[in-house]
PDB file of N, CA and C in Angstrom:
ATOM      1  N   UNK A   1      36.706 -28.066 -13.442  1.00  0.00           N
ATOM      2  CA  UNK A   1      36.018 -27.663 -12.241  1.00  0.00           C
ATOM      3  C   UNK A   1      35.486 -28.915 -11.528  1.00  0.00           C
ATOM      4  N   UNK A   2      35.589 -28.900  -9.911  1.00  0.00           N
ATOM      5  CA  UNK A   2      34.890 -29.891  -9.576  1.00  0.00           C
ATOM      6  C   UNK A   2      34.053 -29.429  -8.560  1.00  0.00           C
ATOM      7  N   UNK A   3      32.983 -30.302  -8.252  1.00  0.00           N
ATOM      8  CA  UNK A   3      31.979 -29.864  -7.106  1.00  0.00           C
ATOM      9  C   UNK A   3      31.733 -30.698  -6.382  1.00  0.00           C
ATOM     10  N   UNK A   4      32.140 -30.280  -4.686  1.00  0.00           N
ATOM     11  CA  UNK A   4      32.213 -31.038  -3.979  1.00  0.00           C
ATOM     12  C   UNK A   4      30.553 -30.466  -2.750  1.00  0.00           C
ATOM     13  N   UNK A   5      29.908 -31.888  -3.014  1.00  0.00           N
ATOM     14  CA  UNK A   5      29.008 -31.497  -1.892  1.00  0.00           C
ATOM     15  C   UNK A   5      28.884 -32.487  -0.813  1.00  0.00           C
ATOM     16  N   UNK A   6      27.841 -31.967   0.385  1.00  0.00           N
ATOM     17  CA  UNK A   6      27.684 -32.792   1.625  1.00  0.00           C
ATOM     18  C   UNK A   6      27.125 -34.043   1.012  1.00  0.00           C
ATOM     19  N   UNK A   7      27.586 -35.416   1.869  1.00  0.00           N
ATOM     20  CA  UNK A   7      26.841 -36.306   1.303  1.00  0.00           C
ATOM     21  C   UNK A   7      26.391 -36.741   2.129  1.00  0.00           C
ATOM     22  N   UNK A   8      24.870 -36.738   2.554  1.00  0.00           N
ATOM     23  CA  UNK A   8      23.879 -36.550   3.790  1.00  0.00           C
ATOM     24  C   UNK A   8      23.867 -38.171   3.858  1.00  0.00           C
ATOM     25  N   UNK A   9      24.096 -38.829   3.150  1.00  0.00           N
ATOM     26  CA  UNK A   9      23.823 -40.800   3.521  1.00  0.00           C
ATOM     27  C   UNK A   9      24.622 -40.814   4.072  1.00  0.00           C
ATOM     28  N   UNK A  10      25.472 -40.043   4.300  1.00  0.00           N
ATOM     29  CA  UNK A  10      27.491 -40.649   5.963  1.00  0.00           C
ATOM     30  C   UNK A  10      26.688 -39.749   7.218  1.00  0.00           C
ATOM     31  N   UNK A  11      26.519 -40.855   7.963  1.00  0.00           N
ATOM     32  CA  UNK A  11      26.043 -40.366   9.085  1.00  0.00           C
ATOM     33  C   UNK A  11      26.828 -40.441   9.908  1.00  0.00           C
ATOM     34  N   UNK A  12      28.132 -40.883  10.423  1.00  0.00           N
ATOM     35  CA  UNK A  12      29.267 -40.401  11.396  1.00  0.00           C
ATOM     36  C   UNK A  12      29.166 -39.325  11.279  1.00  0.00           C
ATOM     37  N   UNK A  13      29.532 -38.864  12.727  1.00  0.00           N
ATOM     38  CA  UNK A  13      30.006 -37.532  12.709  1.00  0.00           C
ATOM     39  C   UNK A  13      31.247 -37.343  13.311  1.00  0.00           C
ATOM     40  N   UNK A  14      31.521 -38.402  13.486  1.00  0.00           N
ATOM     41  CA  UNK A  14      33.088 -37.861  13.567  1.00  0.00           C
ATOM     42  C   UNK A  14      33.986 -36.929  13.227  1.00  0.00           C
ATOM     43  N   UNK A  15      34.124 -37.305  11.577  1.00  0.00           N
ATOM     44  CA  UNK A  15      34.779 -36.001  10.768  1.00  0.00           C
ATOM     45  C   UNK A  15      34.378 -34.603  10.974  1.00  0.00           C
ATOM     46  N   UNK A  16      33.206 -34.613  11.057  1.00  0.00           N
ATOM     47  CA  UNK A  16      32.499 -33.516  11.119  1.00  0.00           C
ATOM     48  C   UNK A  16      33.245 -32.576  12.505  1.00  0.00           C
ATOM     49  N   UNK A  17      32.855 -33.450  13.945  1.00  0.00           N
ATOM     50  CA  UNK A  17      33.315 -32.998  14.839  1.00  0.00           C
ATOM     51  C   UNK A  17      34.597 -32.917  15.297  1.00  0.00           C
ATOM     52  N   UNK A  18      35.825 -33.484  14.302  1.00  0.00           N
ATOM     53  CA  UNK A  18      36.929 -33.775  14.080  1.00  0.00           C
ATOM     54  C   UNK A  18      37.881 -32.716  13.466  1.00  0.00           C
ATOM     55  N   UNK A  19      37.429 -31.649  12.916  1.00  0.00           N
ATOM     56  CA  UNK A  19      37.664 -30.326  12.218  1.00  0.00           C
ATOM     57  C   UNK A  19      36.767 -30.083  10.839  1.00  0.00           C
ATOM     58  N   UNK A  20      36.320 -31.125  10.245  1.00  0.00           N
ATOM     59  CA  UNK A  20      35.881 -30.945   8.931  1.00  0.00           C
ATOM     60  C   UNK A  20      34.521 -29.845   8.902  1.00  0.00           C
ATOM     61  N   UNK A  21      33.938 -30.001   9.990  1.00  0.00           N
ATOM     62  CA  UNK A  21      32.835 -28.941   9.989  1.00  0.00           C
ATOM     63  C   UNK A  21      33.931 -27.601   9.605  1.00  0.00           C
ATOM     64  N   UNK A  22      34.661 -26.700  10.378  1.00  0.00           N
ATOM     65  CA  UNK A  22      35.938 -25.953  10.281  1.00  0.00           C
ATOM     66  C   UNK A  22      36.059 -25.944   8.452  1.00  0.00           C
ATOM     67  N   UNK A  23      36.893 -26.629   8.101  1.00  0.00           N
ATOM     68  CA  UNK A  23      37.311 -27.199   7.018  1.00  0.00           C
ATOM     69  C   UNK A  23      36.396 -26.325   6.083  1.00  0.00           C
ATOM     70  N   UNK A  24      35.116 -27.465   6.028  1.00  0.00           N
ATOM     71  CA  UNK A  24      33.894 -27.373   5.058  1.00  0.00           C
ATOM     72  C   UNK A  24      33.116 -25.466   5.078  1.00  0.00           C
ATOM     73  N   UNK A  25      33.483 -24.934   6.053  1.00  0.00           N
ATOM     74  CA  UNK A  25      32.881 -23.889   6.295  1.00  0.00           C
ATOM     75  C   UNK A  25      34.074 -22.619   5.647  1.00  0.00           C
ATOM     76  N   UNK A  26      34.872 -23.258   5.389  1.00  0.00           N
ATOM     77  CA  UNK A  26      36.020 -22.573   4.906  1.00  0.00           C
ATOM     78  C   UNK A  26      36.081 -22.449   3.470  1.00  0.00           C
ATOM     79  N   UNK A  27      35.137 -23.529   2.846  1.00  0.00           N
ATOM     80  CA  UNK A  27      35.093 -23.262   1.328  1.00  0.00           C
ATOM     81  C   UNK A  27      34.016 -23.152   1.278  1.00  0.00           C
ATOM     82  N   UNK A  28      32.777 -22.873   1.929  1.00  0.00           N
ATOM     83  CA  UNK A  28      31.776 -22.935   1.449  1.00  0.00           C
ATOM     84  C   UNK A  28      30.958 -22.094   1.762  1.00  0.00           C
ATOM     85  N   UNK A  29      29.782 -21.011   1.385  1.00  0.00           N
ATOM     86  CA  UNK A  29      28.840 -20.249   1.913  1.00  0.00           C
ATOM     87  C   UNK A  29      27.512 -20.445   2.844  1.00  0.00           C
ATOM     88  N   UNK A  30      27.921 -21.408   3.184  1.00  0.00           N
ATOM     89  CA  UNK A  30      26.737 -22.160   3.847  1.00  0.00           C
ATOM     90  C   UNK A  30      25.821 -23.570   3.410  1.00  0.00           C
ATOM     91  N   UNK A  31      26.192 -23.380   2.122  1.00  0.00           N
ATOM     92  CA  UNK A  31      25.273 -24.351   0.880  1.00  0.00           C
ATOM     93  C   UNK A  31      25.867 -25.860   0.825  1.00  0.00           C
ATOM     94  N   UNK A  32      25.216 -26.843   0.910  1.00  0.00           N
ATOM     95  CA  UNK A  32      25.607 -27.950   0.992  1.00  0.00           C
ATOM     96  C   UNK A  32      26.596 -28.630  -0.378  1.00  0.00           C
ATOM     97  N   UNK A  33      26.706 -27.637  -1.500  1.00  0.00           N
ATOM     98  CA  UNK A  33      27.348 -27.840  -1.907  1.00  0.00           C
ATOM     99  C   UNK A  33      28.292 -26.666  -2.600  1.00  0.00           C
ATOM    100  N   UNK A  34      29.595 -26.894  -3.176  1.00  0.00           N
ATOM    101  CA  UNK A  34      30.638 -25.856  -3.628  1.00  0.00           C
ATOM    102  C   UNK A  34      31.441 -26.309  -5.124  1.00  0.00           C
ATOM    103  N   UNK A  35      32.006 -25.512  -6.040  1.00  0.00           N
ATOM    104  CA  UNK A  35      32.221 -25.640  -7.370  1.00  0.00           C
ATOM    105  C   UNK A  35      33.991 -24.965  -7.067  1.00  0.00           C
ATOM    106  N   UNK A  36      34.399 -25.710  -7.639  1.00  0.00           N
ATOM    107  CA  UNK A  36      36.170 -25.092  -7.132  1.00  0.00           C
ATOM    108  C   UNK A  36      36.997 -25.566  -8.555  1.00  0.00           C
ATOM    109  N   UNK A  37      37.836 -24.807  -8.571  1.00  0.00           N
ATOM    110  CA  UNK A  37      39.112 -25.062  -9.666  1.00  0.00           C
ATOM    111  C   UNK A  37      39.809 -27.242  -9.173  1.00  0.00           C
ATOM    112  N   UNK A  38      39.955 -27.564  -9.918  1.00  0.00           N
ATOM    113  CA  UNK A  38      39.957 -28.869  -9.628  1.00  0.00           C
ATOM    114  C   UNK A  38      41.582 -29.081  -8.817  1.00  0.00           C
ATOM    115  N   UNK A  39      42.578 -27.875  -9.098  1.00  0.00           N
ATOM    116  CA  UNK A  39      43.698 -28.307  -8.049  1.00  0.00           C
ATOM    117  C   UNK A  39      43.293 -27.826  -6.519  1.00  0.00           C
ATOM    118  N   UNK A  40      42.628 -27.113  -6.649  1.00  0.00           N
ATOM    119  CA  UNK A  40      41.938 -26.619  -4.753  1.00  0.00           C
ATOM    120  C   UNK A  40      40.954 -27.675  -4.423  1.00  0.00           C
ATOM    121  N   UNK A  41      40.313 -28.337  -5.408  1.00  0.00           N
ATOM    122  CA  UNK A  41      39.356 -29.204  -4.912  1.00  0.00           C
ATOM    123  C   UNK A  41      40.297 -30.286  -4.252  1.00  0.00           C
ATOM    124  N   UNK A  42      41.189 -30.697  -5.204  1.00  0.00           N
ATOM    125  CA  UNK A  42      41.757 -31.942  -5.240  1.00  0.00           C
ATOM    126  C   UNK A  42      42.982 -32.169  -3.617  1.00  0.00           C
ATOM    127  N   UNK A  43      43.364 -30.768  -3.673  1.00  0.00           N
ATOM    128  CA  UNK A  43      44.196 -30.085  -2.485  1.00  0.00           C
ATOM    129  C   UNK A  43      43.306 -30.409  -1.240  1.00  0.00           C
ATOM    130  N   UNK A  44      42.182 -29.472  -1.131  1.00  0.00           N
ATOM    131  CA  UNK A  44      41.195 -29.712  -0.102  1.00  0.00           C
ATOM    132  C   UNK A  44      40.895 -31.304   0.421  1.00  0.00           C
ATOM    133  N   UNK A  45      40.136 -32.062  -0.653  1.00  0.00           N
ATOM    134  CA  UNK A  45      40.287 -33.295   0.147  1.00  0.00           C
ATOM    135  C   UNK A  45      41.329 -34.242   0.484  1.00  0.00           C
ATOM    136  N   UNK A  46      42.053 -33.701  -0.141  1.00  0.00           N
ATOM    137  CA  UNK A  46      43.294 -34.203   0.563  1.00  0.00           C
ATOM    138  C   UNK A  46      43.676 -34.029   1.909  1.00  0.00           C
ATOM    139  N   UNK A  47      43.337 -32.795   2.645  1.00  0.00           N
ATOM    140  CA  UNK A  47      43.598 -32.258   3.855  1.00  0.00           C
ATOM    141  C   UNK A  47      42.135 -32.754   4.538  1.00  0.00           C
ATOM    142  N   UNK A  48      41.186 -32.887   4.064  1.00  0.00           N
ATOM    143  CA  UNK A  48      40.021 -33.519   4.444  1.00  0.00           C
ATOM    144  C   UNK A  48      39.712 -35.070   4.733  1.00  0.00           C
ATOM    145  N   UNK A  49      40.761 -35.770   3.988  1.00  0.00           N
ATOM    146  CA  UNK A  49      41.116 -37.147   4.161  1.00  0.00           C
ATOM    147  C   UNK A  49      41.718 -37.384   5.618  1.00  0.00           C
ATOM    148  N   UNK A  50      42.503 -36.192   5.416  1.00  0.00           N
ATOM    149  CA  UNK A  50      43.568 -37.073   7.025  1.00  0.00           C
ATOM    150  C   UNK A  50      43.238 -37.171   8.275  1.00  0.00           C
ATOM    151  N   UNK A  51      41.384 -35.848   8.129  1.00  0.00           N
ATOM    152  CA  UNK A  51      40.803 -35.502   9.843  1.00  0.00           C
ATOM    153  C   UNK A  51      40.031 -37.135  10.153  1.00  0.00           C
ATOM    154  N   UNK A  52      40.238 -37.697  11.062  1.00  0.00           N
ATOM    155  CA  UNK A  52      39.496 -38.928  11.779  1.00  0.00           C
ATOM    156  C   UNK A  52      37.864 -38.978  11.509  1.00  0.00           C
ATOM    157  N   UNK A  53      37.619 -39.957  11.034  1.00  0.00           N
ATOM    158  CA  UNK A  53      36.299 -39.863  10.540  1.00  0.00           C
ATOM    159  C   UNK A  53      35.991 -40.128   8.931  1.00  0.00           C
ATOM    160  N   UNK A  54      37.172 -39.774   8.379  1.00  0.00           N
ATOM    161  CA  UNK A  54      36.298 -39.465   6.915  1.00  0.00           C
ATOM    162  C   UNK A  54      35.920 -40.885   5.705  1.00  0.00           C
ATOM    163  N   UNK A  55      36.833 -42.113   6.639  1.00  0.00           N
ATOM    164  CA  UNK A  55      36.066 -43.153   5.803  1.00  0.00           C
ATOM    165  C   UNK A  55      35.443 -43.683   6.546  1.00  0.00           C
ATOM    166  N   UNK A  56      34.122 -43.469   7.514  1.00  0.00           N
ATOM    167  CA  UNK A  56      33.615 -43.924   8.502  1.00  0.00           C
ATOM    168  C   UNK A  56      32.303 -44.452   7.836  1.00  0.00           C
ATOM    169  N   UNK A  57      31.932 -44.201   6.808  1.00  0.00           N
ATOM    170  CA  UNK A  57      30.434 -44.511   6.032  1.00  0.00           C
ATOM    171  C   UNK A  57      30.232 -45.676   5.320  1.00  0.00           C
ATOM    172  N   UNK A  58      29.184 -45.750   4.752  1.00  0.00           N
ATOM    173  CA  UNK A  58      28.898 -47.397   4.383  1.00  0.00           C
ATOM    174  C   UNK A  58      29.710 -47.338   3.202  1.00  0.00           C
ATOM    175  N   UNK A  59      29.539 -48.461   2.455  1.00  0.00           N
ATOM    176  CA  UNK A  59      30.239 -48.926   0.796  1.00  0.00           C
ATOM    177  C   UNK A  59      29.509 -47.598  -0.303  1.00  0.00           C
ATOM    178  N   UNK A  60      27.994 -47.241  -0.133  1.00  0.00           N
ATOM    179  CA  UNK A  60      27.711 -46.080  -0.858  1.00  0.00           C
ATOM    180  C   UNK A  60      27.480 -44.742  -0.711  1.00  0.00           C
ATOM    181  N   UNK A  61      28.187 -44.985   0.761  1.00  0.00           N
ATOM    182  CA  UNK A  61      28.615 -42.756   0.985  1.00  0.00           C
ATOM    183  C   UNK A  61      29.641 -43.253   1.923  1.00  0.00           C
ATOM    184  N   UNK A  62      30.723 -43.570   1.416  1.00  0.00           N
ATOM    185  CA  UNK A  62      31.990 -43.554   2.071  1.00  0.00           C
ATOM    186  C   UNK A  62      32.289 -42.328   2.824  1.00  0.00           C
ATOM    187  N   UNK A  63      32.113 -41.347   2.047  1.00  0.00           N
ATOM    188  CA  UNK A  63      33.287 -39.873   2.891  1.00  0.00           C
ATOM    189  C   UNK A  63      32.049 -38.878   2.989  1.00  0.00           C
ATOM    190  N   UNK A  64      31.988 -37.661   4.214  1.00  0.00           N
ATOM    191  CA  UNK A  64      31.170 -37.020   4.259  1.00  0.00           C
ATOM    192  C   UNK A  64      30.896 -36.058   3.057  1.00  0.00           C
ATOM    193  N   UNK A  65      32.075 -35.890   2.277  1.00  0.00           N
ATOM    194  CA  UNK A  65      31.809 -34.998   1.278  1.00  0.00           C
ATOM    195  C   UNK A  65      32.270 -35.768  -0.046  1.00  0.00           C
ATOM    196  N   UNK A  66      30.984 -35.736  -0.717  1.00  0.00           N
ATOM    197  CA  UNK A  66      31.251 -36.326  -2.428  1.00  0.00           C
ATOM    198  C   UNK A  66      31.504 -35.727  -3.466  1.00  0.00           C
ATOM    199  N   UNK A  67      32.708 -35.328  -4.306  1.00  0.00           N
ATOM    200  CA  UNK A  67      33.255 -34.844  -5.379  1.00  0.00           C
ATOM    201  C   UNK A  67      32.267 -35.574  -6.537  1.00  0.00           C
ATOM    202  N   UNK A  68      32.943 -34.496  -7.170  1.00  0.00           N
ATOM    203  CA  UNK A  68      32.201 -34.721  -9.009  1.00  0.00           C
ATOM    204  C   UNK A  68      32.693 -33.806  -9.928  1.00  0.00           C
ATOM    205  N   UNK A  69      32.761 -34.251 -11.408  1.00  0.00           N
ATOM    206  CA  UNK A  69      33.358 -33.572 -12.362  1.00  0.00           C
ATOM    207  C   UNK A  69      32.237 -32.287 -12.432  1.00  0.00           C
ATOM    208  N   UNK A  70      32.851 -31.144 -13.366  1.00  0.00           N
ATOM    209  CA  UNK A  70      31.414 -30.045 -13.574  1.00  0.00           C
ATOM    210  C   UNK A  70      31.871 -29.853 -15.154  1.00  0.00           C
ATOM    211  N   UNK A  71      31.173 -29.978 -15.817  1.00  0.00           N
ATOM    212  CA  UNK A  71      30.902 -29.495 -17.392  1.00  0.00           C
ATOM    213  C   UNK A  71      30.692 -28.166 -17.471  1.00  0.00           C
ATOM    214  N   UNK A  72      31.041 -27.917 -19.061  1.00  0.00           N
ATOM    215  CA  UNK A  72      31.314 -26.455 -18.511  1.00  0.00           C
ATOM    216  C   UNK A  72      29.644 -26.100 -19.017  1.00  0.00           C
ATOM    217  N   UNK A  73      28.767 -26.816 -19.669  1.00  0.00           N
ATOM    218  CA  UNK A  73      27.309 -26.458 -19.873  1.00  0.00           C
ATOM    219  C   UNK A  73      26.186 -26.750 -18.305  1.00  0.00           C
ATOM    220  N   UNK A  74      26.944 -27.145 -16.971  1.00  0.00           N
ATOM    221  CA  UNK A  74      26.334 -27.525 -15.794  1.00  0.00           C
ATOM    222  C   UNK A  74      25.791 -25.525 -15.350  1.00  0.00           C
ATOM    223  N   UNK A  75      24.643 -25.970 -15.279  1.00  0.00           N
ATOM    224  CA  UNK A  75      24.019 -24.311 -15.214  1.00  0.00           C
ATOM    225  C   UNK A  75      24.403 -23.697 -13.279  1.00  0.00           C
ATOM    226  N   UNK A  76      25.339 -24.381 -12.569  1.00  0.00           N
ATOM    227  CA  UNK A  76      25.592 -24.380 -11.242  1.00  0.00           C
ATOM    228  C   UNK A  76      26.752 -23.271 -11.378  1.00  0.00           C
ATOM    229  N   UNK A  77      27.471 -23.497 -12.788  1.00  0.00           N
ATOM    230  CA  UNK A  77      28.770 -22.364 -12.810  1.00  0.00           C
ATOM    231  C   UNK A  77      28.231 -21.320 -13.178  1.00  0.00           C
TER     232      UNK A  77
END
């Protein structure tokens, strides 16, 4: 499982206004962050990579949205 959430330190908004708002609202319930099977995660930013904007952030919040592994004891699943 992976969990991909907003990462509020990328302040472009490019991506955002670029489709990824679209995108992000498409996997997600509103919540700044989401828990997905790791080939949809992995799928998703992939299609999230290519909208204009998404390496627009400094060296420590590169992309608007930051992935992460999920354990299966993470009390979020």
């Amino acid at each position: 499982m992976t969990k991909l959430a907003i990462d509020h330190e990328f302040a472009s908004r490019t991506w955002w206004e670029s489709g990824g708002q679209g995108l992000w609202d498409a996997i997600s319930d509103g919540l700044g962050s989401v828990v997905l099977e790791d080939d949809i995660a992995r799928s998703w930013l992939q299609q999230a990579s290519l909208l204009p904007g998404w390496d627009e952030g400094p060296e420590y919040a590169p992309h608007p949205i930051a992935s992460g592994s999920v354990g299966e004891d993470d009390p979020e699943l």
